[in-house]
C-alpha atoms as a PDB file:
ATOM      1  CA  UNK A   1     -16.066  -9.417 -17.661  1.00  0.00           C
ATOM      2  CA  UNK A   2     -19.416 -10.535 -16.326  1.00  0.00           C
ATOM      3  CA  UNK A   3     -20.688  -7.549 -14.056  1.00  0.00           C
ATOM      4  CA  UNK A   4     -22.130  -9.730 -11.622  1.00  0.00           C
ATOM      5  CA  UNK A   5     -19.387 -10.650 -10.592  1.00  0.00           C
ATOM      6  CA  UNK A   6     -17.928 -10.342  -7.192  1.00  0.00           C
ATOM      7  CA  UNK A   7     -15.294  -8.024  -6.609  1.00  0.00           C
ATOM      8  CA  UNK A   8     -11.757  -9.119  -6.873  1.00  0.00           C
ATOM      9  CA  UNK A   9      -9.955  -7.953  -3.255  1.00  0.00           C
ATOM     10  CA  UNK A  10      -6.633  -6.126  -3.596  1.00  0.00           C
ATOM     11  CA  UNK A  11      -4.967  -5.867  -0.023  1.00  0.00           C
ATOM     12  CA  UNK A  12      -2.160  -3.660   0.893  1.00  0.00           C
ATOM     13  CA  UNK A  13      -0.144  -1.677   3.090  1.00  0.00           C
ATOM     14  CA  UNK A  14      -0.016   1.724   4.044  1.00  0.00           C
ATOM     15  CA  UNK A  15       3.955   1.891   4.656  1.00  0.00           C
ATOM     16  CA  UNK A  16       5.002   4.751   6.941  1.00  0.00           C
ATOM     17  CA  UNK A  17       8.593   5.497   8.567  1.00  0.00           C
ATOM     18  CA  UNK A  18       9.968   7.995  10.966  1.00  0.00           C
ATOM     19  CA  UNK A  19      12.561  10.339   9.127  1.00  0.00           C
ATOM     20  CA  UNK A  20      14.277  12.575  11.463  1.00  0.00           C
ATOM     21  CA  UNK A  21      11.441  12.922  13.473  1.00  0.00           C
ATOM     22  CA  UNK A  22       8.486  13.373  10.409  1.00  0.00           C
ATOM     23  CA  UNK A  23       6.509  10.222   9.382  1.00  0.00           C
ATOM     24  CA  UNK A  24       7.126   9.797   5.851  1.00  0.00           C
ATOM     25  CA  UNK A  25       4.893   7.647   3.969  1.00  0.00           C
ATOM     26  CA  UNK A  26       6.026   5.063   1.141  1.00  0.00           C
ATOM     27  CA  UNK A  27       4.590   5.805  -2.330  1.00  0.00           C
ATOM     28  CA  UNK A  28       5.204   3.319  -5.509  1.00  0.00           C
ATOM     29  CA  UNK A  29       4.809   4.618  -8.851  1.00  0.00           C
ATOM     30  CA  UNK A  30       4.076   2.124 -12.242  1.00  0.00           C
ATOM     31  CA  UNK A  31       3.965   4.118 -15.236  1.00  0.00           C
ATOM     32  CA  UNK A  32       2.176   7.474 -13.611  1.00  0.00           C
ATOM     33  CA  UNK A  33       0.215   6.163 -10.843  1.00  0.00           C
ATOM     34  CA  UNK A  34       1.143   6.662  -7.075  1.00  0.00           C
ATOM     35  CA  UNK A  35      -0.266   3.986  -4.939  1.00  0.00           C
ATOM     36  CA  UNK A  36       0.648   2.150  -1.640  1.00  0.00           C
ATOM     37  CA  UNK A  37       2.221  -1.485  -2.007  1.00  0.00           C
ATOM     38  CA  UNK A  38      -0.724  -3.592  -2.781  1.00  0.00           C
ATOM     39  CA  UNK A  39      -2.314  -6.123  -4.954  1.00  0.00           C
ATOM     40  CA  UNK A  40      -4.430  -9.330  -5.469  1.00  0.00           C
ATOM     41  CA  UNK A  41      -5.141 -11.480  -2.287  1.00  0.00           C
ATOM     42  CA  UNK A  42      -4.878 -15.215  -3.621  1.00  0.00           C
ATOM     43  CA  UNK A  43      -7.183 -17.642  -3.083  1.00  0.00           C
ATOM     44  CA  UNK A  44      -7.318 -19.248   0.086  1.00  0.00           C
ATOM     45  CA  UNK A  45      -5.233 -16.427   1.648  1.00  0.00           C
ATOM     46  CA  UNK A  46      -6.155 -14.281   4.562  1.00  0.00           C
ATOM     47  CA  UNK A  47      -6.121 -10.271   3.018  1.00  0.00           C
ATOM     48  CA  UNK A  48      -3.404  -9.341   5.601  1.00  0.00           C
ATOM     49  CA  UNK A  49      -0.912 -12.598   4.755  1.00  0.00           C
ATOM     50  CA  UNK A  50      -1.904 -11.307   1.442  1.00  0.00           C
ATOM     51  CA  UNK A  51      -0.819  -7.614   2.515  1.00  0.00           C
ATOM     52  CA  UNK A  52       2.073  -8.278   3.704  1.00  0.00           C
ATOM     53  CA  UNK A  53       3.274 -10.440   1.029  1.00  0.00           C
ATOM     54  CA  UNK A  54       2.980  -7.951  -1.678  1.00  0.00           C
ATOM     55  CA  UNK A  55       5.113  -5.720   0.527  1.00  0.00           C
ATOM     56  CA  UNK A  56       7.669  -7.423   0.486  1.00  0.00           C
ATOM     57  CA  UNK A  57       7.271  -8.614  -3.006  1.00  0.00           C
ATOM     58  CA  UNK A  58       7.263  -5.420  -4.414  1.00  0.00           C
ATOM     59  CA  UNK A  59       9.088  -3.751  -2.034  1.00  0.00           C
ATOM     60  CA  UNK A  60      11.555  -6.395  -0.398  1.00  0.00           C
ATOM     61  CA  UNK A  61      10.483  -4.464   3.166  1.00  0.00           C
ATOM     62  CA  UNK A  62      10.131  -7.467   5.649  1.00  0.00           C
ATOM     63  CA  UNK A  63      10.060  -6.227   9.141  1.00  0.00           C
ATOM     64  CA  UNK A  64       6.715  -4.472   9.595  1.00  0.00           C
ATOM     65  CA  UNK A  65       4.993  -3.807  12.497  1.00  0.00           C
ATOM     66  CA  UNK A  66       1.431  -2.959  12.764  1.00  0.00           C
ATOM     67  CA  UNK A  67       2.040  -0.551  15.779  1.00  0.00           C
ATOM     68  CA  UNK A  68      -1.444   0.431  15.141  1.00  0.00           C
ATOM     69  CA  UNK A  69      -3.631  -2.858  15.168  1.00  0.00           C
ATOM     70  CA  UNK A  70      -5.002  -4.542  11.918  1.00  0.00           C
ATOM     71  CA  UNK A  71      -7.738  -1.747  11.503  1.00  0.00           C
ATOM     72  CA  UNK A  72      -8.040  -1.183   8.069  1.00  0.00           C
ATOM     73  CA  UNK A  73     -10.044   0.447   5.099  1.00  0.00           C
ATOM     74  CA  UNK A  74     -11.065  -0.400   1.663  1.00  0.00           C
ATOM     75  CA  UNK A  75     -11.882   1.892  -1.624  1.00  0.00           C
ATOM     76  CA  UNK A  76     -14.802   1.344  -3.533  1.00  0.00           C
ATOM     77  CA  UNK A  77     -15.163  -0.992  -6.301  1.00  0.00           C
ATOM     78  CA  UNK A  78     -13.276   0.447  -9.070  1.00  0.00           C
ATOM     79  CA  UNK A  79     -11.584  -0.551 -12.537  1.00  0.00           C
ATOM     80  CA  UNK A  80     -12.957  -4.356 -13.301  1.00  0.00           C
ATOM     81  CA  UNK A  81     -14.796  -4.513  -9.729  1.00  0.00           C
ATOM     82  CA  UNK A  82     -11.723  -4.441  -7.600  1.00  0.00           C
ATOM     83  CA  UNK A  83     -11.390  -3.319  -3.974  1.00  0.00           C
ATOM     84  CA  UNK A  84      -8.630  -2.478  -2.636  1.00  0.00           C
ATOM     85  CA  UNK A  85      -7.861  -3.194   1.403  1.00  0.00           C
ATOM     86  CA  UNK A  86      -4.929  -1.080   3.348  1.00  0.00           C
ATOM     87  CA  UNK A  87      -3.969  -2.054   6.728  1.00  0.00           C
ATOM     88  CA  UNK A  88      -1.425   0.405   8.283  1.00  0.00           C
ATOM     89  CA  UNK A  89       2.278  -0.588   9.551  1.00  0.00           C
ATOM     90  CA  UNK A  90       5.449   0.324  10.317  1.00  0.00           C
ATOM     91  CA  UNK A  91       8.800  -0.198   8.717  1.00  0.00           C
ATOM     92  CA  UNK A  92      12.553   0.817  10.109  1.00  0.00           C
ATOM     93  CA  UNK A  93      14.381   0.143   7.003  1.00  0.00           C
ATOM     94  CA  UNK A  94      14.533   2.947   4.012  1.00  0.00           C
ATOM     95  CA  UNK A  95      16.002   0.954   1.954  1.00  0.00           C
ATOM     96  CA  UNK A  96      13.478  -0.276  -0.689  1.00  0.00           C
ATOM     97  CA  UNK A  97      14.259  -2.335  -3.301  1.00  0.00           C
ATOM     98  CA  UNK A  98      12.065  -3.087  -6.596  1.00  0.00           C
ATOM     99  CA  UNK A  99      12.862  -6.155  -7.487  1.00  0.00           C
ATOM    100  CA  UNK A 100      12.066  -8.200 -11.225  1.00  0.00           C
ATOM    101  CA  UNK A 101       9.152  -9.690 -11.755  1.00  0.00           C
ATOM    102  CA  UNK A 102       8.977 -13.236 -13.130  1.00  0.00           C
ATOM    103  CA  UNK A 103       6.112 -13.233 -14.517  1.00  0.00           C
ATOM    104  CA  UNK A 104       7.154  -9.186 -15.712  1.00  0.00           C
ATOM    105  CA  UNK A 105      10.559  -9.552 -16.327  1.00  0.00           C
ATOM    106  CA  UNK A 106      11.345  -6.494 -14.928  1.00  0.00           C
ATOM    107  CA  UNK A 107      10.014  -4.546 -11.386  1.00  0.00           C
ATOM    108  CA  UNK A 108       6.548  -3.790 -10.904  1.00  0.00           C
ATOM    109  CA  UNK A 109       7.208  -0.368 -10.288  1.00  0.00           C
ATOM    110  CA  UNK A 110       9.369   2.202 -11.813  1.00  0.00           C
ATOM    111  CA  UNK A 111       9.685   4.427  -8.803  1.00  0.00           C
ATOM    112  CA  UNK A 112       9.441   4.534  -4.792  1.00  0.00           C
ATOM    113  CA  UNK A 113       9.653   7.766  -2.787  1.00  0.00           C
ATOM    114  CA  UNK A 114       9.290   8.341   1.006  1.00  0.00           C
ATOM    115  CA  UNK A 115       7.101  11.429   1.261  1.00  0.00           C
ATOM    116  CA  UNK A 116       5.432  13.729   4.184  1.00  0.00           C
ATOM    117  CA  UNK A 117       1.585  13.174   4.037  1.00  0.00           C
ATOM    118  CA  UNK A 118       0.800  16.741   1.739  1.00  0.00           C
ATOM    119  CA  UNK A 119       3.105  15.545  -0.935  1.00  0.00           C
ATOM    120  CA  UNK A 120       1.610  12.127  -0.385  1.00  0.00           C
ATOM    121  CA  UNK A 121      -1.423  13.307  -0.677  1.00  0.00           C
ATOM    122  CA  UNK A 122      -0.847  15.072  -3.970  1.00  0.00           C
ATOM    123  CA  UNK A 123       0.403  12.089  -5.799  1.00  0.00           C
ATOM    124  CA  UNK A 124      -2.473  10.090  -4.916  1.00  0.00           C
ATOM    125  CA  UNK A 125      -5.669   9.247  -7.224  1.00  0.00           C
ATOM    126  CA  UNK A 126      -8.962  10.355  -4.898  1.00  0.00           C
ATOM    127  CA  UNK A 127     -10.402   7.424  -3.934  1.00  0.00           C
ATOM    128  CA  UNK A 128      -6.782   6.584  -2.353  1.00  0.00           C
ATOM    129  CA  UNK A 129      -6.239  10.016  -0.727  1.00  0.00           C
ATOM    130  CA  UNK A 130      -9.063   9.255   1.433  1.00  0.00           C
ATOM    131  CA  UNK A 131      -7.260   5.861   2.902  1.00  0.00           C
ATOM    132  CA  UNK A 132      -3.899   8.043   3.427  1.00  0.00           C
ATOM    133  CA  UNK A 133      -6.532  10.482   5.424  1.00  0.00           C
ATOM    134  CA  UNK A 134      -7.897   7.678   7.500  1.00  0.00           C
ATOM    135  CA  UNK A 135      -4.476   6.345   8.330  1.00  0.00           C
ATOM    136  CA  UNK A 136      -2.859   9.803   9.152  1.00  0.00           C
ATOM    137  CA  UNK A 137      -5.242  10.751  11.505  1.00  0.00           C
ATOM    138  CA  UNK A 138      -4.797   7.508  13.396  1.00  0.00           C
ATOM    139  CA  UNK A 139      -1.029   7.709  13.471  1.00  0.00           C
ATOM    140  CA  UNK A 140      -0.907  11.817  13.943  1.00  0.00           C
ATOM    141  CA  UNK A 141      -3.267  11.040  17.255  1.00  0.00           C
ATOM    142  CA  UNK A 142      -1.002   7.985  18.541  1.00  0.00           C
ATOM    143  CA  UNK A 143       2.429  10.346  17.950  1.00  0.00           C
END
């Protein structure tokens, strides 16, 4: 890969629910990483069209609301220069699906769990545990 190259954008959604009172937040795992729905914004496309897309793509959640404006935060560059952009919303469905791929064949992910943020938290690689921080502090003070 040439390393001047610009960084490829990754946008994404910070998924959280309301579970009997506690705000859950929605984890997806592929093989043994824990991230947030997410992934490349395609050309042409606004990141938060982008976001949302790959939501429901990976997740088949449709109905978000971004009870929290369209604030968001991006990791550092990482693996092959990519960034990766998570905007925080709000879903009332649980039920997830994770549907096949075409291009895959099968889903994307392996695995989806609703979790409180310190289990959240412990699944997550660093550089995302400080985007789960960012959002939880916003959504803890607007509770």
């Amino acid at each position: 890969m040439n390393e001047t190259a610009e960084p490829r954008l990754s946008a994404g959604v910070i998924v959280v629910s309301r579970i009997e009172g506690d705000v859950r937040y929605l984890l997806l795992r592929a093989y043994s990483y824990w991230d947030f729905p997410k992934g490349i914004v395609e050309d042409g496309e606004h990141p938060l069209d982008g976001a949302i897309r790959e939501v429901e793509e990976e997740t088949t959640l449709d109905d978000l609301a971004f009870s929290w404006g369209e604030d968001y935060r991006e990791t550092p560059p990482y693996r092959k220069k990519k960034i990766a952009r998570y905007y925080i919303a709000e879903t009332r469905r649980l039920d997830v699906d994770l549907p096949v791929t075409e291009e895959l064949g099968h889903p994307e992910h392996d695995e989806y769990r609703w979790l409180a943020y310190d289990d959240a938290r412990s699944l997550l690689h660093e550089r995302v545990q400080v985007i789960l921080d960012w959002a939880h502090q916003i959504i803890v003070r607007e509770l």
